[in-house]
N, C-alpha and C. Protein backbone atom coordinates (compact mmCIF):
# COMPACT_ATOMS: atom_id res chain seq x y z
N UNK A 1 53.29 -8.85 31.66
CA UNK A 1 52.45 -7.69 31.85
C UNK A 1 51.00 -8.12 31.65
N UNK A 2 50.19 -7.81 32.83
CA UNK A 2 48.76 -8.28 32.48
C UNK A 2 48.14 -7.03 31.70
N UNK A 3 46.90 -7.98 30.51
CA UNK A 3 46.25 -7.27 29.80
C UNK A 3 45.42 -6.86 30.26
N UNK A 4 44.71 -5.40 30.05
CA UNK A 4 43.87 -5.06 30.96
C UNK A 4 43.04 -4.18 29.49
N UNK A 5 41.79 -4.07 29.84
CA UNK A 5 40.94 -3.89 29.08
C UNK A 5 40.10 -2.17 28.77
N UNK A 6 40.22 -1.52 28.25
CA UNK A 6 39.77 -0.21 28.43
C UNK A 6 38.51 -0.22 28.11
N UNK A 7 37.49 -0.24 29.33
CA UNK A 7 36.20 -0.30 28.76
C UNK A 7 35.54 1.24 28.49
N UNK A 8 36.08 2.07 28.32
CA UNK A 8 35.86 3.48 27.32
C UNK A 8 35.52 3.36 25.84
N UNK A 9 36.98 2.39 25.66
CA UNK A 9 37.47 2.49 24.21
C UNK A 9 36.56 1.31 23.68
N UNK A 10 36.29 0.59 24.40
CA UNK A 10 35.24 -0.68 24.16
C UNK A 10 33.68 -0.06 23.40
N UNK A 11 33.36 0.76 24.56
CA UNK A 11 32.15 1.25 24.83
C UNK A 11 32.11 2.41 23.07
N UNK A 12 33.00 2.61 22.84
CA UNK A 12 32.73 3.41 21.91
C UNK A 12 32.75 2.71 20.91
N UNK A 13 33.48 1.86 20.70
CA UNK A 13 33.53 0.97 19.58
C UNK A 13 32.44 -0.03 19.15
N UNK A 14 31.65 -0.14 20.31
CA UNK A 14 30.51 -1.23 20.27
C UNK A 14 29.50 -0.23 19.74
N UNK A 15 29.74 1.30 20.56
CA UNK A 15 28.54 2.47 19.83
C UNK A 15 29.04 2.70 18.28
N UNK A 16 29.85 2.87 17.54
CA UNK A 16 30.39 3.14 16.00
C UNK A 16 29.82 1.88 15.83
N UNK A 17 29.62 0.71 15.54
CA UNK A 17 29.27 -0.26 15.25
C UNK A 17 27.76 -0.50 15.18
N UNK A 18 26.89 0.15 16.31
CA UNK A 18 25.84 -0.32 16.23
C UNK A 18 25.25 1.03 15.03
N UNK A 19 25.73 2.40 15.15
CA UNK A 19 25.14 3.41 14.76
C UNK A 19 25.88 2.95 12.97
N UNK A 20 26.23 2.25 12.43
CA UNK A 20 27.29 1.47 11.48
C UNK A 20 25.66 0.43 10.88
N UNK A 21 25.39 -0.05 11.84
CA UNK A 21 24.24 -1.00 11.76
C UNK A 21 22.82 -0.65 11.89
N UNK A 22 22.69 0.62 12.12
CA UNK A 22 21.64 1.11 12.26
C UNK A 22 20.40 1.10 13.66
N UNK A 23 21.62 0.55 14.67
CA UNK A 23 21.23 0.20 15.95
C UNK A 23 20.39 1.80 16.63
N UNK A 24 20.86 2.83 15.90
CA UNK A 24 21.09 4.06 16.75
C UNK A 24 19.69 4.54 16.41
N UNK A 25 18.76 3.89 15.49
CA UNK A 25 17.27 4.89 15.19
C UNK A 25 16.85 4.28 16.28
N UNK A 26 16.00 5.37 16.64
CA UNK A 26 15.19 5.23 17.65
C UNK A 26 13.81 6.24 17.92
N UNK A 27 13.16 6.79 16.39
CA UNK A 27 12.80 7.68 16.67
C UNK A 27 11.22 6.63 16.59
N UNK A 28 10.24 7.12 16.73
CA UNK A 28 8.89 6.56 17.35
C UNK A 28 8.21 6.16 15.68
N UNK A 29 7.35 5.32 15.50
CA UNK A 29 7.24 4.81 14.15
C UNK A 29 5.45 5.81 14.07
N UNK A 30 5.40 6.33 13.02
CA UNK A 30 4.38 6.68 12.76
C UNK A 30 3.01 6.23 12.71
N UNK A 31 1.91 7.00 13.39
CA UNK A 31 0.46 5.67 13.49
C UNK A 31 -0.09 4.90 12.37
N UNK A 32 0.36 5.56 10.70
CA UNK A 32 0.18 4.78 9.42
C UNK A 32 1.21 3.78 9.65
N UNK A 33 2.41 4.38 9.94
CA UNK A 33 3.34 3.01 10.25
C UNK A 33 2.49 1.84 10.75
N UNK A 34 2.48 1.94 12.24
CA UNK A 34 2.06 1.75 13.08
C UNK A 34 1.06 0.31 12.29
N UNK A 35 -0.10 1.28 11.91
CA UNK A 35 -1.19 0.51 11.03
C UNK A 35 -0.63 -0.48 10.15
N UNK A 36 0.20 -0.03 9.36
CA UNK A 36 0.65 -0.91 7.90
C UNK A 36 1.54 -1.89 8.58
N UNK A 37 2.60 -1.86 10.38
CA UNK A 37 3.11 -2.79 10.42
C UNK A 37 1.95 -4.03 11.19
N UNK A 38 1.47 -3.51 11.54
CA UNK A 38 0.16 -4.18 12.44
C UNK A 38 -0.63 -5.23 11.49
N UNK A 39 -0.84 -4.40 10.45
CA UNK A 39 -1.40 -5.23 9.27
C UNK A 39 -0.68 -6.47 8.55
N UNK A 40 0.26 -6.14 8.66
CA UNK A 40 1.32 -7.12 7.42
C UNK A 40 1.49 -8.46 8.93
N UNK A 41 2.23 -7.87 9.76
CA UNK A 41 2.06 -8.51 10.80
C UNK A 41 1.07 -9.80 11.43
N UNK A 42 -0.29 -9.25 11.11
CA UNK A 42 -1.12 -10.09 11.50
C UNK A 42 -2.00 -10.95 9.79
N UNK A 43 -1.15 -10.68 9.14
CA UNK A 43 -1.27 -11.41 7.63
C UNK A 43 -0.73 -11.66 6.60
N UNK A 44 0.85 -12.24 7.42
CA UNK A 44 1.74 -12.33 6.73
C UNK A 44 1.26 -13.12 5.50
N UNK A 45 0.32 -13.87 5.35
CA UNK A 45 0.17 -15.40 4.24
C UNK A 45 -1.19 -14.66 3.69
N UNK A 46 -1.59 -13.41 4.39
CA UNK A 46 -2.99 -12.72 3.44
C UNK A 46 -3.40 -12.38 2.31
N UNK A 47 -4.27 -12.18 1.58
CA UNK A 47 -4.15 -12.09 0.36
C UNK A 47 -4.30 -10.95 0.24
N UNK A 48 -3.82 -9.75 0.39
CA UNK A 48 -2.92 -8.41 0.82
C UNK A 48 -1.52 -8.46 0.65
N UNK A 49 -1.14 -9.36 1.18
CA UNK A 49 0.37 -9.97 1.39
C UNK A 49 0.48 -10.52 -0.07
N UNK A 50 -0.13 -11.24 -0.45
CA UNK A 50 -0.30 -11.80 -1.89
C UNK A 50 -0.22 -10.76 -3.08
N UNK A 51 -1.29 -10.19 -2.72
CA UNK A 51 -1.75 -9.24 -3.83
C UNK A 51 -0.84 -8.05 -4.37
N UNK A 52 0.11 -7.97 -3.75
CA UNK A 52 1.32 -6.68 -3.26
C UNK A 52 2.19 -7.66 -4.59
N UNK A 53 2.40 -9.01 -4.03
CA UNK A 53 3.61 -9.42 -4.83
C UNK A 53 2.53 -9.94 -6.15
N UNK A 54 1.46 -10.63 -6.11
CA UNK A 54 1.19 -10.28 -7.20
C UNK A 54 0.88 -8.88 -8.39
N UNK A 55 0.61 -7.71 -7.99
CA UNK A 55 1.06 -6.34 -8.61
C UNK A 55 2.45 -6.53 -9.21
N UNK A 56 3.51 -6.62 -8.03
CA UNK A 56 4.84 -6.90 -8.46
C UNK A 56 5.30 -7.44 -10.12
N UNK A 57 4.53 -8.91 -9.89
CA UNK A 57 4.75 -9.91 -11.21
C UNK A 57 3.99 -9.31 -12.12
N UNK A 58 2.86 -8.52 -11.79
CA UNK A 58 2.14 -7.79 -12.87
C UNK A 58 2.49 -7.14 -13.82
N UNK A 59 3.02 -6.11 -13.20
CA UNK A 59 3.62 -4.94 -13.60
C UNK A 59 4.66 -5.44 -14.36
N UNK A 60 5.41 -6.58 -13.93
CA UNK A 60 7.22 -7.36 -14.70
C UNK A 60 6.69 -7.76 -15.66
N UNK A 61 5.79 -7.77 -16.05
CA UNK A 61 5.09 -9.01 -17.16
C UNK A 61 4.30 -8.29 -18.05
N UNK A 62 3.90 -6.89 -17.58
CA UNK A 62 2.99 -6.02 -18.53
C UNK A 62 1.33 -6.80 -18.10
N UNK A 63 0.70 -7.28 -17.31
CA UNK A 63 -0.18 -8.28 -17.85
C UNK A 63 -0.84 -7.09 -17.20
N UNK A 64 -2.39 -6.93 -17.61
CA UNK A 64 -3.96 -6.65 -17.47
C UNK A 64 -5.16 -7.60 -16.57
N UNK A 65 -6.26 -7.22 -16.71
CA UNK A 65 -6.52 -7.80 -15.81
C UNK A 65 -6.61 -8.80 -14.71
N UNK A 66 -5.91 -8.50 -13.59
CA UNK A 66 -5.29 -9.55 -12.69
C UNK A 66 -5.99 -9.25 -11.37
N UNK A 67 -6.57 -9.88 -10.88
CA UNK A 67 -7.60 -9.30 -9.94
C UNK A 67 -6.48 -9.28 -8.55
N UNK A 68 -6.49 -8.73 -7.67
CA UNK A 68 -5.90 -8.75 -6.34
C UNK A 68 -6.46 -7.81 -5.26
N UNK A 69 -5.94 -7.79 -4.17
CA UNK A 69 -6.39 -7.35 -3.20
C UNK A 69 -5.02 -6.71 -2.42
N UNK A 70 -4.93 -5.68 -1.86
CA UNK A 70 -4.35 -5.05 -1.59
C UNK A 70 -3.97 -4.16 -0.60
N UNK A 71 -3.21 -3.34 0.35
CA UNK A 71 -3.42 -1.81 0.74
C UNK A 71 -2.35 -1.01 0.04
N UNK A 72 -2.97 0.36 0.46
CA UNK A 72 -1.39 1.21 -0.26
C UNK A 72 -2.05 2.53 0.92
N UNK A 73 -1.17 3.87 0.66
CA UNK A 73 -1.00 4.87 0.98
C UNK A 73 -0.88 5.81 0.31
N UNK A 74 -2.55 6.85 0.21
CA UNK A 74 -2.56 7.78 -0.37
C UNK A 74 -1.21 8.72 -1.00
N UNK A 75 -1.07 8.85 -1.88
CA UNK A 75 0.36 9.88 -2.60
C UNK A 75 -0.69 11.20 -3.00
N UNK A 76 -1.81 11.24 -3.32
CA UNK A 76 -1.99 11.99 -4.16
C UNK A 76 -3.72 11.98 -4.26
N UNK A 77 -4.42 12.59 -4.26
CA UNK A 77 -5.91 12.84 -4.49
C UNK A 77 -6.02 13.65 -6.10
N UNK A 78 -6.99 13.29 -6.90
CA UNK A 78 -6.70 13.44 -8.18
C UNK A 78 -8.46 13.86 -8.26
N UNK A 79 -8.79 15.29 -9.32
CA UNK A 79 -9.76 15.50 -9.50
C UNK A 79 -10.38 14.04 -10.18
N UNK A 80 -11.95 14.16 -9.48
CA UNK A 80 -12.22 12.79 -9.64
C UNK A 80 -12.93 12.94 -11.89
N UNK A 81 -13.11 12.03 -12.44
CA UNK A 81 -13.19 11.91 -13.50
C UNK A 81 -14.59 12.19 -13.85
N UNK A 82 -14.97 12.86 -14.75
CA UNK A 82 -16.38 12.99 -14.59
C UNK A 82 -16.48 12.63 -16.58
N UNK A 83 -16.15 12.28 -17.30
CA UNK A 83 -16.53 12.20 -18.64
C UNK A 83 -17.05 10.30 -18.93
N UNK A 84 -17.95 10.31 -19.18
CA UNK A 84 -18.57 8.91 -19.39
C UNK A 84 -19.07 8.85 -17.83
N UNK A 85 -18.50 6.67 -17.60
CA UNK A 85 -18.73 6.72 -16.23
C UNK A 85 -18.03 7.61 -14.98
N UNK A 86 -18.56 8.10 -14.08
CA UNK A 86 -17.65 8.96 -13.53
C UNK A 86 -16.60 8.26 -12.60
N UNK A 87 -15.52 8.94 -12.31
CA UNK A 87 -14.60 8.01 -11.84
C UNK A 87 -13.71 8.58 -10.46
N UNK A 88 -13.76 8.07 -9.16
CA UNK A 88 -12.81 8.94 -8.26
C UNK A 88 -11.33 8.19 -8.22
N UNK A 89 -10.32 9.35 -8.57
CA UNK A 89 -8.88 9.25 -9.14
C UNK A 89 -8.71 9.45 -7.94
N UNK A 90 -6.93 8.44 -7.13
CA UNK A 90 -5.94 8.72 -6.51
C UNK A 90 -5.04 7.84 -6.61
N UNK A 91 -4.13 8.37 -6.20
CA UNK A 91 -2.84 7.18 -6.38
C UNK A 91 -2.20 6.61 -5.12
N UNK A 92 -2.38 5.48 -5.16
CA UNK A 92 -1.49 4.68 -3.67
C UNK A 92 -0.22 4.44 -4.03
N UNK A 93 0.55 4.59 -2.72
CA UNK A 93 2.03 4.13 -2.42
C UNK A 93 2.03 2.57 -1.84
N UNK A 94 2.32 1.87 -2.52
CA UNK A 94 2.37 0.39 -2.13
C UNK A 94 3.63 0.38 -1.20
N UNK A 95 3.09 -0.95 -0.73
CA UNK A 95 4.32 -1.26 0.26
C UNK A 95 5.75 -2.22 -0.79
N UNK A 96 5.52 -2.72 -1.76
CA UNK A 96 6.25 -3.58 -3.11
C UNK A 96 6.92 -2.21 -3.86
N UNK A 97 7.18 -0.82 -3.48
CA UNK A 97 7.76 0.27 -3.99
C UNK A 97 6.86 0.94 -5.52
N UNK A 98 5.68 0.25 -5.37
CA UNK A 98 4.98 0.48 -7.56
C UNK A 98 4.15 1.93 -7.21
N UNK A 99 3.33 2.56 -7.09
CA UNK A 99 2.36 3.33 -7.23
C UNK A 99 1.31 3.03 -8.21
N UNK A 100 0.19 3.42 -7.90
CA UNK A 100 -0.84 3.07 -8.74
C UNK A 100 -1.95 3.74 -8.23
N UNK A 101 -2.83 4.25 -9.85
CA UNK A 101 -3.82 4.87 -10.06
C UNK A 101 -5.24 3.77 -9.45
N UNK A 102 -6.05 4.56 -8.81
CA UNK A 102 -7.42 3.96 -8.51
C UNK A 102 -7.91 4.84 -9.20
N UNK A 103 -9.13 3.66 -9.93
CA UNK A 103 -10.07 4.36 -10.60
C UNK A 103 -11.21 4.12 -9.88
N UNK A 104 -12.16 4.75 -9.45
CA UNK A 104 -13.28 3.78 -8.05
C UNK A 104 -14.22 4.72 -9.15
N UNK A 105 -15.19 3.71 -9.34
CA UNK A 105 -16.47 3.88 -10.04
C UNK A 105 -17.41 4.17 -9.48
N UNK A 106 -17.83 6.35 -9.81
CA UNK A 106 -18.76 6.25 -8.19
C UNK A 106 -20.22 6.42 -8.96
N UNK A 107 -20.31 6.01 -10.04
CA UNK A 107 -21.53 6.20 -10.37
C UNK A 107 -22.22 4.73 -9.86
N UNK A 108 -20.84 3.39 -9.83
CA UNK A 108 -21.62 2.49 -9.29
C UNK A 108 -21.46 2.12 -7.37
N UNK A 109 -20.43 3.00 -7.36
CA UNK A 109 -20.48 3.01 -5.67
C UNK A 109 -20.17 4.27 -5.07
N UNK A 110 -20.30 4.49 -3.90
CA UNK A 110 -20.05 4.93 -3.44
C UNK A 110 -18.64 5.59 -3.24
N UNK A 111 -18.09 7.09 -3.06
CA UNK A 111 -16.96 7.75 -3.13
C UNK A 111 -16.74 7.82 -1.80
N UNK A 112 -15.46 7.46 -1.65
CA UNK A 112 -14.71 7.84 -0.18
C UNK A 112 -14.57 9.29 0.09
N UNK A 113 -15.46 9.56 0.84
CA UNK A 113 -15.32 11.24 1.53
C UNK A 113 -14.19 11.73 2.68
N UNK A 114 -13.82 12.63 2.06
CA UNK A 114 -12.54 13.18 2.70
C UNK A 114 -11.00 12.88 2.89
N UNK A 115 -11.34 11.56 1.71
CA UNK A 115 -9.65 11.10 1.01
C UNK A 115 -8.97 11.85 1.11
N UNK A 116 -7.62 11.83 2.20
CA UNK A 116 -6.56 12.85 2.19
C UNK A 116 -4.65 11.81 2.13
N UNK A 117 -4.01 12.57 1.70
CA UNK A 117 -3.03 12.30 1.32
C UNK A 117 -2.00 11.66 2.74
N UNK A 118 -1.72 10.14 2.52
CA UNK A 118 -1.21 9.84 3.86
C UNK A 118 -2.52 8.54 4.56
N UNK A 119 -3.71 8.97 3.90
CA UNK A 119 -4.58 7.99 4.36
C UNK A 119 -4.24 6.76 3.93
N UNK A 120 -4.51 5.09 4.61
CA UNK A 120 -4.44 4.05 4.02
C UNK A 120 -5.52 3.55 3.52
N UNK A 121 -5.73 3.23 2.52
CA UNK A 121 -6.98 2.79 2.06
C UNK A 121 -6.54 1.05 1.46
N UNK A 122 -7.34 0.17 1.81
CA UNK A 122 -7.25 -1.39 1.35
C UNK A 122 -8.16 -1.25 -0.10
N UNK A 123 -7.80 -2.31 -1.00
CA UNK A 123 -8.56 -2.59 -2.11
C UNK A 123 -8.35 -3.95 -2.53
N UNK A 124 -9.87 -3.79 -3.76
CA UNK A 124 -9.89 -5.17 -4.21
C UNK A 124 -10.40 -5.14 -5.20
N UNK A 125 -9.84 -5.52 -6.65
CA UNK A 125 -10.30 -5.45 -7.94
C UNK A 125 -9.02 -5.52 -8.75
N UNK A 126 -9.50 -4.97 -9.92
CA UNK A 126 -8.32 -5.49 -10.82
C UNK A 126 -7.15 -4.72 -11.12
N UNK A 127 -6.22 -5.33 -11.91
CA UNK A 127 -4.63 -4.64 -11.87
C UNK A 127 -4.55 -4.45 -13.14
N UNK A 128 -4.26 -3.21 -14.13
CA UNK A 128 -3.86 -3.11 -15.05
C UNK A 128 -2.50 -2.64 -15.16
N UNK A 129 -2.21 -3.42 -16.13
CA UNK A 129 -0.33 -2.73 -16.23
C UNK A 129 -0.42 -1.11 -17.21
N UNK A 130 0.51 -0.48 -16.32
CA UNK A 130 0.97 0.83 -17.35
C UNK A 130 2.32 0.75 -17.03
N UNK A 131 2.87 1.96 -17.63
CA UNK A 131 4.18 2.03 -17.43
C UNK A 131 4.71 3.03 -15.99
N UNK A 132 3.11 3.38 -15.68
CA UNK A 132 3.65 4.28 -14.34
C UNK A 132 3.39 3.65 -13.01
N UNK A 133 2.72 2.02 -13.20
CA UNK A 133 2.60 1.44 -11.98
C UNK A 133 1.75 0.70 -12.14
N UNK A 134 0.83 1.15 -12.97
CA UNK A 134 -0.45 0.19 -13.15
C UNK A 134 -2.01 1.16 -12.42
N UNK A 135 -3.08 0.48 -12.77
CA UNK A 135 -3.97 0.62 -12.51
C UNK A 135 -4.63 -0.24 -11.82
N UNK A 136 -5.55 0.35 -11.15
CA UNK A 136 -6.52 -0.65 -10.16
C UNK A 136 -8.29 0.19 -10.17
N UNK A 137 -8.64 -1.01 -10.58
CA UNK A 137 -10.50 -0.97 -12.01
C UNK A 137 -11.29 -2.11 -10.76
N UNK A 138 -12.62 -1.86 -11.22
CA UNK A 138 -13.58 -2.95 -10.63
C UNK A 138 -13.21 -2.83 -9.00
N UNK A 139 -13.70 -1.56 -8.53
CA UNK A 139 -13.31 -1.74 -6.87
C UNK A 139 -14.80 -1.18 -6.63
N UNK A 140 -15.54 -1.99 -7.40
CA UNK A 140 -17.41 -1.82 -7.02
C UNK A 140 -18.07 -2.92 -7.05
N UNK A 141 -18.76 -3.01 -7.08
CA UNK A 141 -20.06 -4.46 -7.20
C UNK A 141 -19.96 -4.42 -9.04
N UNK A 142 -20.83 -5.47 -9.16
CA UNK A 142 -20.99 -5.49 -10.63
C UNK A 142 -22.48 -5.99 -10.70
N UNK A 143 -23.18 -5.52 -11.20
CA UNK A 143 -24.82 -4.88 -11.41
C UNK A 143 -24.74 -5.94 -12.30
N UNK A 144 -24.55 -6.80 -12.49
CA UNK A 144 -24.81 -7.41 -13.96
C UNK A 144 -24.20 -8.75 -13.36
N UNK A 145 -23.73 -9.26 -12.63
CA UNK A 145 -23.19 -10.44 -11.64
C UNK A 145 -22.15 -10.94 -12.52
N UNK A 146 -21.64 -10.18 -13.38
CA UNK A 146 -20.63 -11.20 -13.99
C UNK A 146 -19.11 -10.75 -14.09
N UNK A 147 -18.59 -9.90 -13.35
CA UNK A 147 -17.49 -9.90 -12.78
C UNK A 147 -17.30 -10.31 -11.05
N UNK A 148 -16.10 -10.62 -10.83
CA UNK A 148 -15.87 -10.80 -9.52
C UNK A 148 -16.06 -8.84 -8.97
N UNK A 149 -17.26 -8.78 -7.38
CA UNK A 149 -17.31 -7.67 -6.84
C UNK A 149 -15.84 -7.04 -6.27
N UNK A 150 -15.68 -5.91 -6.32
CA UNK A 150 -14.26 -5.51 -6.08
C UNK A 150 -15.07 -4.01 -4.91
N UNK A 151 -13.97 -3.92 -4.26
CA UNK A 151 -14.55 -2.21 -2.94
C UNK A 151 -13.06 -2.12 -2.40
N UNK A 152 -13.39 -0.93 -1.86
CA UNK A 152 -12.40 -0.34 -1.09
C UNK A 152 -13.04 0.03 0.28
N UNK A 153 -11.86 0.24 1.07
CA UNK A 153 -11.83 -0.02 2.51
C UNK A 153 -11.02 0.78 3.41
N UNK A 154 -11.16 1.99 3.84
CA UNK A 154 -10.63 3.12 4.40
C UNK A 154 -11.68 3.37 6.27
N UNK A 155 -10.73 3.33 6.91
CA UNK A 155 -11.13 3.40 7.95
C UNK A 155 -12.49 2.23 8.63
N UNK A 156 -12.49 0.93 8.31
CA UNK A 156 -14.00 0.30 8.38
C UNK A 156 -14.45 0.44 7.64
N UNK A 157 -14.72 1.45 6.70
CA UNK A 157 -15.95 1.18 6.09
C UNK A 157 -15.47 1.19 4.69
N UNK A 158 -16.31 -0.01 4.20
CA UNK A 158 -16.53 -0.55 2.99
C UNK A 158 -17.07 0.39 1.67
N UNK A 159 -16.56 0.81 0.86
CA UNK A 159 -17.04 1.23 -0.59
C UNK A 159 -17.31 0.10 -1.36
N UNK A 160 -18.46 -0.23 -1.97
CA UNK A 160 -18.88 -0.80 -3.01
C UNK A 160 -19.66 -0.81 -3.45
């Protein structure tokens, strides 16, 4: 008796398998997507790319000031700080799964206008460990030349 092949039963089985594998998304990737895969993409060895896994070891280790460079994705816009130096609060969604508080010093730079939740903003300054993700300090110039300058970077343009 020749074997003969049911390509129905084929066809469905190759579809359970792929939708099994995750073959079956297909829905359109979002323009932050879009951005953040574009980015990683064209810097895989960047020190962005770096700075992500260094946070990572940061945070495992408890350690403080660790300077890096970074992007994340607005979670959250936070009344900005006004007691002492004044301070504009938000929290990024990293791409390494951590969250973390920016503290951007706008008495010495400039405040990002119209920070909204979902925006990507790049940074560069330092990493403090907490227990909720850490912090990120020194994303300004330093008036006094004796820290490394740190800014942030939302749409082109440079804060510092």
């Amino acid at each position: 008796m020749k074997n003969t092949l049911n390509y129905g039963v084929l066809a469905a089985v190759i579809f359970v398998i792929a939708v099994y594998l995750g073959f079956e998304k297909t829905e359109k990737p979002t323009s932050h997507q879009k951005d953040q895969n574009a980015f990683i993409q064209n810097n895989e060895n960047s020190s962005a790319v770096r700075g992500l896994e260094r946070i990572r070891k940061a945070y495992e280790r408890q350690e403080r000031d660790v300077p890096v460079q970074a992007q994340g994705m607005v979670k959250a816009v936070l009344r900005d700080d006004n007691d002492g130096s004044r301070h504009q609060k938000f929290i990024l969604k990293l791409d390494n799964g951590l969250s973390v508080l920016v503290a951007h010093n706008i008495d010495l730079a400039p405040k990002i206008t119209n920070l909204q939740k979902g925006d990507l903003v790049e940074f560069k300054g330092d990493y403090e460990y907490n227990d909720k993700g850490g912090v990120i300090h020194w994303t300004h110039h330093d008036p006094h030349s004796k820290h490394q300058d740190g800014w942030l970077k939302m749409d082109g343009k440079i804060y510092q």
